[in-house]
Each structure stands twice: as structure tokens, then as C-alpha cells.
Protein backbone atom coordinates (compact mmCIF):
# COMPACT_ATOMS: atom_id res chain seq x y z
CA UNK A 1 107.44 138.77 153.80
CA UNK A 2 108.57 141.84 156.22
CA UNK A 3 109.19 138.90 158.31
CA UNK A 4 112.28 137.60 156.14
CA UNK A 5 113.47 140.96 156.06
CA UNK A 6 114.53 141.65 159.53
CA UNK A 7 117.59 139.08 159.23
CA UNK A 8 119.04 141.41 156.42
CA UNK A 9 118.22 144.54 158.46
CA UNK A 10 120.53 143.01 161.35
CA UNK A 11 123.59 142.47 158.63
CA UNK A 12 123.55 146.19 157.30
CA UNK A 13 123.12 147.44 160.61
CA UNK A 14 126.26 146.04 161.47
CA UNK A 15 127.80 146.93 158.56
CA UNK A 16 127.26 150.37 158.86
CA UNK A 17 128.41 150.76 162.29
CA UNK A 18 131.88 148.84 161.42
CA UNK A 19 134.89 150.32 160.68
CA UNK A 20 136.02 148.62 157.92
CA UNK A 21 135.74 151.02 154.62
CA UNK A 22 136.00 147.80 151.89
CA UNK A 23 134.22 144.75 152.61
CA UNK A 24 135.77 141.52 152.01
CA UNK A 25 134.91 139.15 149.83
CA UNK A 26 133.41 136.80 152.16
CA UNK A 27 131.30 139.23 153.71
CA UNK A 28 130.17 140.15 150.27
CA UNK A 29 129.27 136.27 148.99
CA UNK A 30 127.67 136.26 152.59
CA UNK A 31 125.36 138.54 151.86
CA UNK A 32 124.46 137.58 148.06
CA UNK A 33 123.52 134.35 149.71
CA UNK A 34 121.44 135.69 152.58
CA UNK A 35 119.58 137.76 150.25
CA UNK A 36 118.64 134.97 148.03
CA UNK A 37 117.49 132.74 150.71
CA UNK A 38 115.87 135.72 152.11
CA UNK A 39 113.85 136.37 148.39
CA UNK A 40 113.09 132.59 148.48
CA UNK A 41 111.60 132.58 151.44
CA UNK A 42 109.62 135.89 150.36
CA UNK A 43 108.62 133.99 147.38
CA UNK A 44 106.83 131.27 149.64
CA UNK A 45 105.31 133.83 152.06
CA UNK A 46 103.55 135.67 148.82
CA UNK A 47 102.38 131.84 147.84
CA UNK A 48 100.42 131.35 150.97
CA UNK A 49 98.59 134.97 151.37
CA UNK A 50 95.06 134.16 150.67
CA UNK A 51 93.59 137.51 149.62
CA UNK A 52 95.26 140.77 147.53
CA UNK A 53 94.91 142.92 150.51
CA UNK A 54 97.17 140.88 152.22
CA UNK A 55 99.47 140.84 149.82
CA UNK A 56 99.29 144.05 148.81
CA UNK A 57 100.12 144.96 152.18
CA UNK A 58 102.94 143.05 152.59
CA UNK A 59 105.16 144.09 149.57
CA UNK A 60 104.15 147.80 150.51
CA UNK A 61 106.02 147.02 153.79
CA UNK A 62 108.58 144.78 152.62
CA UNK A 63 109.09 147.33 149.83
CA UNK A 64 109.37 150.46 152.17
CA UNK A 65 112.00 148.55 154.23
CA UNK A 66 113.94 147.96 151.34
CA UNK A 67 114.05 151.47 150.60
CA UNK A 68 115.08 152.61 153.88
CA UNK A 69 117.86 150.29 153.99
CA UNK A 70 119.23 151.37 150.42
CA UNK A 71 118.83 154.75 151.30
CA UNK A 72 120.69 154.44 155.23
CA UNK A 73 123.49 152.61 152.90
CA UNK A 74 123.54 155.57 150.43
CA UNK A 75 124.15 158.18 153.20
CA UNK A 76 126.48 156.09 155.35
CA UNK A 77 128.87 154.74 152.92
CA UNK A 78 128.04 156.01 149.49
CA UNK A 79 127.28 154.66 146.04
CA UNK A 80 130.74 152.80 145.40
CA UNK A 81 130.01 150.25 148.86
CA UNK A 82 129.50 146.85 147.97
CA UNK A 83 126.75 146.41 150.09
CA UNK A 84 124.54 149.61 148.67
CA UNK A 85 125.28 148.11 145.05
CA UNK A 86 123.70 144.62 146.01
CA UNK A 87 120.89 146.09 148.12
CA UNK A 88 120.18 147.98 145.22
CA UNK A 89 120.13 145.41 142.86
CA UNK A 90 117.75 143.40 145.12
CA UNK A 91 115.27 146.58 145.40
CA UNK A 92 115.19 146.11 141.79
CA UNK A 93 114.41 142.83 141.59
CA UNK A 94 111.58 143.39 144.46
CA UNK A 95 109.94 145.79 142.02
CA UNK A 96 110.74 143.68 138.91
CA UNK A 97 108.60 140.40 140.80
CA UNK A 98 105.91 142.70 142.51
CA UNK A 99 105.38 145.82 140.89
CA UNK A 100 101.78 146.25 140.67
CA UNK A 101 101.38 145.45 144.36
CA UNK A 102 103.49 147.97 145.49
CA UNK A 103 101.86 151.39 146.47
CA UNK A 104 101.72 153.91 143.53
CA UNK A 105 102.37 156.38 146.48
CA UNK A 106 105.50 154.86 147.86
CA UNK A 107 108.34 156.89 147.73
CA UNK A 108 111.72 155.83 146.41
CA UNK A 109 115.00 155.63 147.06
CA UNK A 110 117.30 158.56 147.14
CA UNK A 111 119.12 156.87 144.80
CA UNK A 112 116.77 156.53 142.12
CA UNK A 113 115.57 160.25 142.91
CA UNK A 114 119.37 160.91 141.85
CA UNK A 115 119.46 159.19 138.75
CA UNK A 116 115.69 159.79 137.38
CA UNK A 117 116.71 163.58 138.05
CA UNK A 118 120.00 163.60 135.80
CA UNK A 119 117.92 161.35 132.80
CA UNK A 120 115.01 163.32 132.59
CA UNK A 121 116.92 167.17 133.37
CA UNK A 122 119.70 165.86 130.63
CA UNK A 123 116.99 164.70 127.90
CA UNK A 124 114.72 167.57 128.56
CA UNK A 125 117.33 170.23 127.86
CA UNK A 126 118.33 168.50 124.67
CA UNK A 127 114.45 168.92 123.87
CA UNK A 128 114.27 172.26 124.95
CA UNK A 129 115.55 174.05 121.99
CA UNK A 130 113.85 171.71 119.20
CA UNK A 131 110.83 173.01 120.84
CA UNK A 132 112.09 176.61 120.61
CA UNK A 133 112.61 175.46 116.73
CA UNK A 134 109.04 175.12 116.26
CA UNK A 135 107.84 178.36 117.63
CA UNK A 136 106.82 176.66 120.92
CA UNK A 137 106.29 179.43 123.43
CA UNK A 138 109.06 179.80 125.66
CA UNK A 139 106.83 179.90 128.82
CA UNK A 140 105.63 176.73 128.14
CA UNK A 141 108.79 174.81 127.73
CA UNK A 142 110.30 176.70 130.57
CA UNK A 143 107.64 175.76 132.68
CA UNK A 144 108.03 172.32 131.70
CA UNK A 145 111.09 172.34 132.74
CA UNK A 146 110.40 174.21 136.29
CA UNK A 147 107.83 171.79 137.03
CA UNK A 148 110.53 168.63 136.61
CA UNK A 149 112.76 170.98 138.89
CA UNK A 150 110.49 170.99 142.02
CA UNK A 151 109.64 167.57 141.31
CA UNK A 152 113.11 166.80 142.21
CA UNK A 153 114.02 169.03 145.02
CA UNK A 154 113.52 168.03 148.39
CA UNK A 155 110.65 170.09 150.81
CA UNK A 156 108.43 171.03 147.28
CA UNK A 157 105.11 169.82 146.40
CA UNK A 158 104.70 167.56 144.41
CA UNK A 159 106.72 165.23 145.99
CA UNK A 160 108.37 162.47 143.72
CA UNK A 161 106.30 158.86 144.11
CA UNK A 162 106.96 155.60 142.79
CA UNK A 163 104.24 156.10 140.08
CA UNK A 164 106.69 158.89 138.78
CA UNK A 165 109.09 156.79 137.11
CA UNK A 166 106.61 155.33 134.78
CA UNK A 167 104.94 158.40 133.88
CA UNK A 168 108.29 160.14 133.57
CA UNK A 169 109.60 157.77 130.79
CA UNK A 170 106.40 157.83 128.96
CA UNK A 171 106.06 161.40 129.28
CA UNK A 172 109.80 162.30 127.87
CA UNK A 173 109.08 159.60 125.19
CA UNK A 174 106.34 161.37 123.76
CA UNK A 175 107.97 165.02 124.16
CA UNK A 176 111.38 163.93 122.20
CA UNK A 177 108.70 162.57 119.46
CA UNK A 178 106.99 165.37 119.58
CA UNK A 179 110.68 167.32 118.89
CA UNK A 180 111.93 165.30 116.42
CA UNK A 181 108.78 165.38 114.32
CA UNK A 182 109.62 167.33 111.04
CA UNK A 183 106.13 167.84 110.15
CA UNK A 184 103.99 171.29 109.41
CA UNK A 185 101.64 170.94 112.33
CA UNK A 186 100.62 173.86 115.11
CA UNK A 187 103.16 172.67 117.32
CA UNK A 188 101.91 174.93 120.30
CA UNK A 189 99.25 173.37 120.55
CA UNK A 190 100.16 169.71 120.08
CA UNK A 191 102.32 170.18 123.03
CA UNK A 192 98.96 170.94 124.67
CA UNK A 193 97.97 167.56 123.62
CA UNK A 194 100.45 166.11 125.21
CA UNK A 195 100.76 167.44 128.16
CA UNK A 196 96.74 166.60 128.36
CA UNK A 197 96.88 163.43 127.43
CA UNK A 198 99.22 162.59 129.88
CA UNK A 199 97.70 164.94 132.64
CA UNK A 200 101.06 167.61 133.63
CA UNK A 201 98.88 169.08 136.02
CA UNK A 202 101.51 171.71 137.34
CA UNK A 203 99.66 174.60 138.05
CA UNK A 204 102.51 176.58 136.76
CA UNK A 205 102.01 174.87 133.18
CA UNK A 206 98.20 175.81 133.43
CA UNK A 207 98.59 179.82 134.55
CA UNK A 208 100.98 179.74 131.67
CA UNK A 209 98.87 178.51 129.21
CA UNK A 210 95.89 181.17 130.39
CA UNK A 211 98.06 184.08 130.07
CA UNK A 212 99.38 183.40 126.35
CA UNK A 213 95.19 182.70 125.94
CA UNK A 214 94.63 186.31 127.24
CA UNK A 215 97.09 187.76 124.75
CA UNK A 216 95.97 186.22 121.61
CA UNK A 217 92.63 187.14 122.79
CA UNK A 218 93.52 190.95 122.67
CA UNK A 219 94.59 190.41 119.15
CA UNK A 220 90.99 189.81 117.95
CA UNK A 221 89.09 192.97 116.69
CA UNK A 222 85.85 191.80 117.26
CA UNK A 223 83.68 190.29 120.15
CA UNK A 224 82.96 187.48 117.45
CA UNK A 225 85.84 186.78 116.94
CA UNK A 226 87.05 186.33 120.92
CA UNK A 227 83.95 184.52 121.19
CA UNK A 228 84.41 182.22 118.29
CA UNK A 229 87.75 180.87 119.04
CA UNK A 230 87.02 180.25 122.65
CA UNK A 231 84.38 178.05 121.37
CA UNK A 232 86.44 176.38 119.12
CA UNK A 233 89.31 175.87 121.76
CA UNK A 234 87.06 174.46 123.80
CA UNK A 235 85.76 171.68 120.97
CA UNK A 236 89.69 170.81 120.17
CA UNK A 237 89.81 170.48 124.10
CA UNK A 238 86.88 168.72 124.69
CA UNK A 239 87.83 165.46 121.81
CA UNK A 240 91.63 165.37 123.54
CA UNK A 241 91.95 162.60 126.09
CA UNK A 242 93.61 161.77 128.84
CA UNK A 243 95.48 158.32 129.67
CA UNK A 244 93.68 156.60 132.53
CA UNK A 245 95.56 156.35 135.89
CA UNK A 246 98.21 159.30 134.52
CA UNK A 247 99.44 162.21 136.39
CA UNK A 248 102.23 164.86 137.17
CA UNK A 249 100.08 165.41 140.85
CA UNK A 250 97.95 162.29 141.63
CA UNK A 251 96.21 164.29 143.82
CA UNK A 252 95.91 166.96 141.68
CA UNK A 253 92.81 168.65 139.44
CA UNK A 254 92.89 167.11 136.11
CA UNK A 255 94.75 169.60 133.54
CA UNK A 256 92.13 168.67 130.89
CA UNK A 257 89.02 169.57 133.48
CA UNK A 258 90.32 173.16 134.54
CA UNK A 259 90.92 173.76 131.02
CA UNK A 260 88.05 173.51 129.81
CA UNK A 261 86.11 174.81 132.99
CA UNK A 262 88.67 178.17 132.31
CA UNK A 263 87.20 178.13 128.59
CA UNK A 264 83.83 177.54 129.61
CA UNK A 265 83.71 180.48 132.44
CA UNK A 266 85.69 182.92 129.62
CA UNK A 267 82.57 181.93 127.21
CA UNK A 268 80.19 182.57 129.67
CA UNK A 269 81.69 186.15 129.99
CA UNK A 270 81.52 186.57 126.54
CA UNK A 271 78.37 185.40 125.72
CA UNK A 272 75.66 188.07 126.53
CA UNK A 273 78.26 190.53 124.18
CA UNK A 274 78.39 188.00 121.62
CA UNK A 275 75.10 187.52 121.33
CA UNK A 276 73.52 191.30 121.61
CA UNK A 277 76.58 191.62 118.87
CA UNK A 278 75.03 188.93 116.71
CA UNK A 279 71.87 190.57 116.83
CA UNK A 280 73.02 194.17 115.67
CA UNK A 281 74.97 192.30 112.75
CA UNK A 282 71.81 192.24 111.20
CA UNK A 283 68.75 194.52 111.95
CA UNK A 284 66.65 192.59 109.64
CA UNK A 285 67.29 189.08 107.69
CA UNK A 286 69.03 189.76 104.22
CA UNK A 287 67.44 187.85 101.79
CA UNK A 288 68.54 187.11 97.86
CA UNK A 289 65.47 188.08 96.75
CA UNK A 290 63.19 190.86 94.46
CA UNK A 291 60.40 192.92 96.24
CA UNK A 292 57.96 190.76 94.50
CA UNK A 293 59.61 187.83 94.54
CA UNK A 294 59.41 188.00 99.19
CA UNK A 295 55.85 189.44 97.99
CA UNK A 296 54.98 185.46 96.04
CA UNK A 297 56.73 184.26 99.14
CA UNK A 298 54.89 185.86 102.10
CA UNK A 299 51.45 185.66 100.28
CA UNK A 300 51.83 182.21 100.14
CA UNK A 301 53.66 181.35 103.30
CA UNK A 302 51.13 183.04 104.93
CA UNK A 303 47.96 181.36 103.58
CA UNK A 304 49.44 178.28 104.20
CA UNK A 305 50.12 179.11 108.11
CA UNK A 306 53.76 179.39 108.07
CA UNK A 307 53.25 182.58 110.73
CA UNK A 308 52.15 182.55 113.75
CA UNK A 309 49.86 185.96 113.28
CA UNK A 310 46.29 185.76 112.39
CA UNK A 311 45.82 189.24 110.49
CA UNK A 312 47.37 189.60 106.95
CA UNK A 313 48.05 193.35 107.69
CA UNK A 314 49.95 192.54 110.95
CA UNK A 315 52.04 189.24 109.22
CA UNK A 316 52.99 191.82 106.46
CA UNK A 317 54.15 194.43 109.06
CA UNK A 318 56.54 191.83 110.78
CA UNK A 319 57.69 190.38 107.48
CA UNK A 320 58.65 193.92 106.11
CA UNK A 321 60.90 194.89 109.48
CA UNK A 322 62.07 191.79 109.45
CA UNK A 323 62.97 190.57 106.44
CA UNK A 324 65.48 192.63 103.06
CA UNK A 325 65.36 192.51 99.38
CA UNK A 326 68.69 191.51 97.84
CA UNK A 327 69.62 195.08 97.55
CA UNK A 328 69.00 195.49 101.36
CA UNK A 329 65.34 197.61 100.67
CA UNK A 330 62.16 196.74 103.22
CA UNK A 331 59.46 195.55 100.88
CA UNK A 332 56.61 198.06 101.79
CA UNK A 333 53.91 196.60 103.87
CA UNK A 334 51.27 197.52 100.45
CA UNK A 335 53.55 195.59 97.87
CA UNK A 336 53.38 192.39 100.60
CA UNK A 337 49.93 192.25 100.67
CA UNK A 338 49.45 192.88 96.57
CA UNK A 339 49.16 189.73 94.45
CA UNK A 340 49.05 191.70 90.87
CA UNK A 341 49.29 187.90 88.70
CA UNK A 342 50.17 189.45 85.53
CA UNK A 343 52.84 191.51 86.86
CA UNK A 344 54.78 188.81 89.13
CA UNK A 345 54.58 186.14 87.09
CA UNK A 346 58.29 186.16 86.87
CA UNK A 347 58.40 186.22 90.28
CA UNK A 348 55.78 183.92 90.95
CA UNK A 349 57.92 181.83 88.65
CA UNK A 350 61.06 181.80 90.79
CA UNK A 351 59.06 181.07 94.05
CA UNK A 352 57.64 178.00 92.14
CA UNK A 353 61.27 176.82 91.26
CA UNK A 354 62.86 177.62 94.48
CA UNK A 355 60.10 175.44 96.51
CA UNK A 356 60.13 172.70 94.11
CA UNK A 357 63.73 172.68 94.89
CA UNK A 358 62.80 172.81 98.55
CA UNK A 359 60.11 169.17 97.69
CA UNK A 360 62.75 167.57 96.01
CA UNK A 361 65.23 167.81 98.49
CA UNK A 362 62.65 166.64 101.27
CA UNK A 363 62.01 163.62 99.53
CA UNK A 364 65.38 162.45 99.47
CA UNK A 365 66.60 163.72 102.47
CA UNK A 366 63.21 161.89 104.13
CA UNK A 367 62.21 159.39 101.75
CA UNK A 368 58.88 160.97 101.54
């Protein structure tokens, strides 16, 4: 296919080095016609290859050539040459007829740079303050933004691929939904979702995003409560997806992963507070029973094995540190180990109804 190509690298290297600013019309009609025959003959060349690799390496070339013509045009003799217009128009077509062969990786033309740049700046800063409407973070869409700035300048990582202008248009469709949407929704973080779901890996988005984290993290009172919506941040995280084969970076860590790798590592932090917290919450278990109602309870729990201590006088001494009356009282380890029938009836009584409560819903829960 590269092959075919050489003939038209010949005309616009003459072209270039003539002196004549307007090409005629012959010239022109010369060169529509060489280009078909040359996109025929392309056309037969891709017919014959007898394996993808083949081809696949072929339109990446043929492609690349294309580009560096188009672009040689571009800097030579600018957008308005006749020649630049039709080479163009047949890079176009290339990609039209052989898109998913070409290289994901491939750079493109200056051109196109040009014009994806002025789209996606223009529609993003129509977006901007709709975003600033719903009490968006400003950090967030300004990083946005920064990240589609040194996407476009020259010299800056990442640089802008072929892959981009795909991603770009789905990306910007979903963000002006997203800003049109007149919905009650927590539109902070469904901007999140987007940006996950379609993997804007910019590192600047990410540092962002853990630095409004750290503030409303200060806002909580309580080690629970730090601890309890990390965890929860981390399930919301952890059921969002992200589109297969999508990226701002291809090469870069997925925005989803370090997310929730960040969550998981501020959880870890938090967990030996959280938990010695959750354990001086409650010195002993509250209960919402009487002294002689837990007293029904443990005599019977006991004799039935429910604890794991052999001695009656040692199970009541763990169930009286251990366990509260409904008025927050230790049952004394004496009243435990009394079974006076005549005088907890009553309580004997609520025991019975509480555990046949406790059979019933066994049996339907377990068909038993």
C-alpha cells in the first residue's frame, strides 16, 4: 500500500518547492485523479495481504505517510492551498476505509490537532460554568480544563494520539449531558463517575480530587465518622466502571485503581483508631432487658452450652462485665446465678416469648 504512495509523495514534493502560489486547475484535476488511482490500487494491495499483521502494518505506514505529507503541506503553503485541502480529504477517507487497522498510537495531523483543540476548548468553556451552577468544585472543572490544555500543547505529556479523537467526542458528550441535566443529584460526584468511567487519568484531576477528600475529612467530629465515609466512598467507587479500551493516558494508571488504592491506604490508617474507638463506645453490651429477665436468659443459655466456660460462677462473672440491663446496671454475679421461680415468672415469661420468637423465625428463614 506504502508502495502506491510514493508516486503522490513525488507530486507534492514538487509542488512545494514551485513557485507558483495558486495551482491551476489542471494541476488540481491531476492530482484528484492520481489520488484515486492511487486509493484503487491501495484497495487491491489490502485484498491480497494474507494475514492482519500484514495489514495492519501496512495502513500504519501508509497512514503515517499520509500524515506527514498533510502536515509538510500545512507548514509550506497553509490551509487555503488546494493541494493541503485534497490531501486532507484523502487522509480522511484513509481513516474512514481502515480505521481499526490503524495504530491507536499514531499521531495526527497538525491539522486535526488544530481543529480538535478549538471544538473541545470552545465546548468545554460553555460547560464550564453549568458545572459551576451545580456546586461542582472549581478545582475539578479547572483541572479538567488544564488537562485538555497540555493535551494540546506541543513538548507536554500526554501527547495527543489518534485514539484521542474518539475518546474526546465521547468524553465532551457525556460532560455537556452531564451539564444540561436539570436533575437533584450530587453532581460532584457524578462528575467523578464520569471521569471514571471514561478513565481521565490526569494526575492533576486525581491530586485534586484527594485534597477536597482531605478537607471534608476534617469536617467530621469523630474517628467514626472519617472512618465510615471512607468506607462508603470506597463501595460507590468500587460498583463504578470503566469503559474498556478508554483513556486520557493510555499508558497511564487507571483513575478508578489509584482511587480506590488512595481510599483503601486512608482506611488502613484509620482502622486501628476506628476500631479501639468502637470498642470504648461500649464497655459492656447494652441490652433491653430486666436484671431477671438476663438472669432467665443466662441460666438457660448456659445449661444449654451457649458459653464456652465450664464453671457457672465464672460464666456469670463474664456475663455480668459484659453484658447491661436496659437501664445500663451490671446484673450482680448472685442475681445471675439465682433461679427464684416464683419471683421471675414474669421474666421467665418474656424469655419464653422472646425465644419462641427466635424458633419461629428459624423455621422460616430455614425451613426447619
Amino acid at each position: 500500500m506504502i508502495s502506491a504512495l510514493h508516486i503522490l509523495q513525488e507530486s507534492i514534493s514538487t509542488h512545494i518547492k514551485s513557485d507558483v502560489s495558486i495551482s491551476s486547475v489542471e494541476n488540481v484535476h491531476a492530482l484528484k485523479l492520481k489520488i484515486e488511482n492511487i486509493f484503487s490500487d491501495m484497495l487491491k494491495n489490502y485484498n491480497q495481504y494474507t494475514s492482519l499483521e500484514m495489514a495492519t502494518f501496512s495502513c500504519t505506514h501508509s497512514y503515517q505517510l499520509l500524515i506527514h505529507l498533510e502536515n509538510q503541506l500545512l507548514l509550506e503553503r497553509g490551509e487555503t492551498d488546494s493541494y493541503f485541502t485534497i490531501i486532507h480529504q484523502f487522509t480522511a477517507k484513509f481513516e474512514r476505509y481502515f480505521n481499526r487497522l490503524i495504530n491507536n498510537e499514531q499521531p495526527i495531523s497538525i491539522y486535526c490537532q488544530q481543529t480538535l483543540e478549538k471544538q473541545v476548548l470552545e465546548q468545554y468553556n460553555k460547560l464550564a460554568p453549568l458545572f459551576t451552577k451545580k456546586q461542582i468544585p472549581a478545582v475539578y472543572t479547572q483541572e479538567v480544563q488544564n488537562a485538555f490544555t497540555s493535551l494540546f500543547q506541543q513538548g507536554k505529556l500526554p501527547e495527543i494520539k489518534y485514539y484521542h479523537r474518539e475518546y474526546l467526542h465521547k468524553l465532551m458528550e457525556a460532560l455537556e449531558q452531564l451539564a444540561n441535566d436539570n436533575r437533584k443529584k450530587d453532581w460532584p460526584l457524578r462528575l467523578l463517575f464520569i471521569l471514571v468511567k471514561y478513565n481521565f487519568n490526569y494526575i492533576g484531576l486525581f491530586n485534586r480530587w484527594t485534597e477536597e477528600l482531605q478537607k471534608q475529612l476534617q469536617t467530621y467530629s469523630s474517628v467514626e465518622e472519617t472512618y465510615t465515609h471512607l468506607v462508603e466512598l470506597q463501595t460507590t467507587f468500587s460498583i463504578s466502571y470503566t469503559l474498556d479500551n478508554h483513556a486520557f493516558e493510555s499508558q497511564g494508571k487507571n483513575l478508578q485503581k489509584r482511587i480506590l488504592e488512595y481510599l483503601q491506604n486512608e482506611i488502613n490508617v484509620r482502622q486501628a483508631a476506628y476500631d479501639i474507638a468502637l470498642s470504648q463506645q461500649y464497655d459492656a453490651i447494652p441490652s433491653n432487658l430486666t436484671a431477671q429477665e438476663l438472669s432467665i436468659m443466662f441460666h438457660y443459655t448456659f445449661n444449654a452450652g451457649f458459653l464456652a466456660i465450664q464453671t457457672k460462677k465464672e460464666a456469670a462473672e463474664a456475663f455480668s462485665a459484659n453484658i447491661i440491663t436496659k437501664t445500663g446496671i451490671r446484673v450482680s454475679t448472685n442475681t445471675l446465678r439465682k433461679l427464684d421461680k416464683k419471683e421471675f415468672t414474669s421474666a421467665a415469661y418474656t424469655i419464653y416469648k422472646k425465644f419462641q420468637q427466635i424458633i419461629q423465625q428459624l423455621k422460616k428463614d430455614f425451613d426447619l
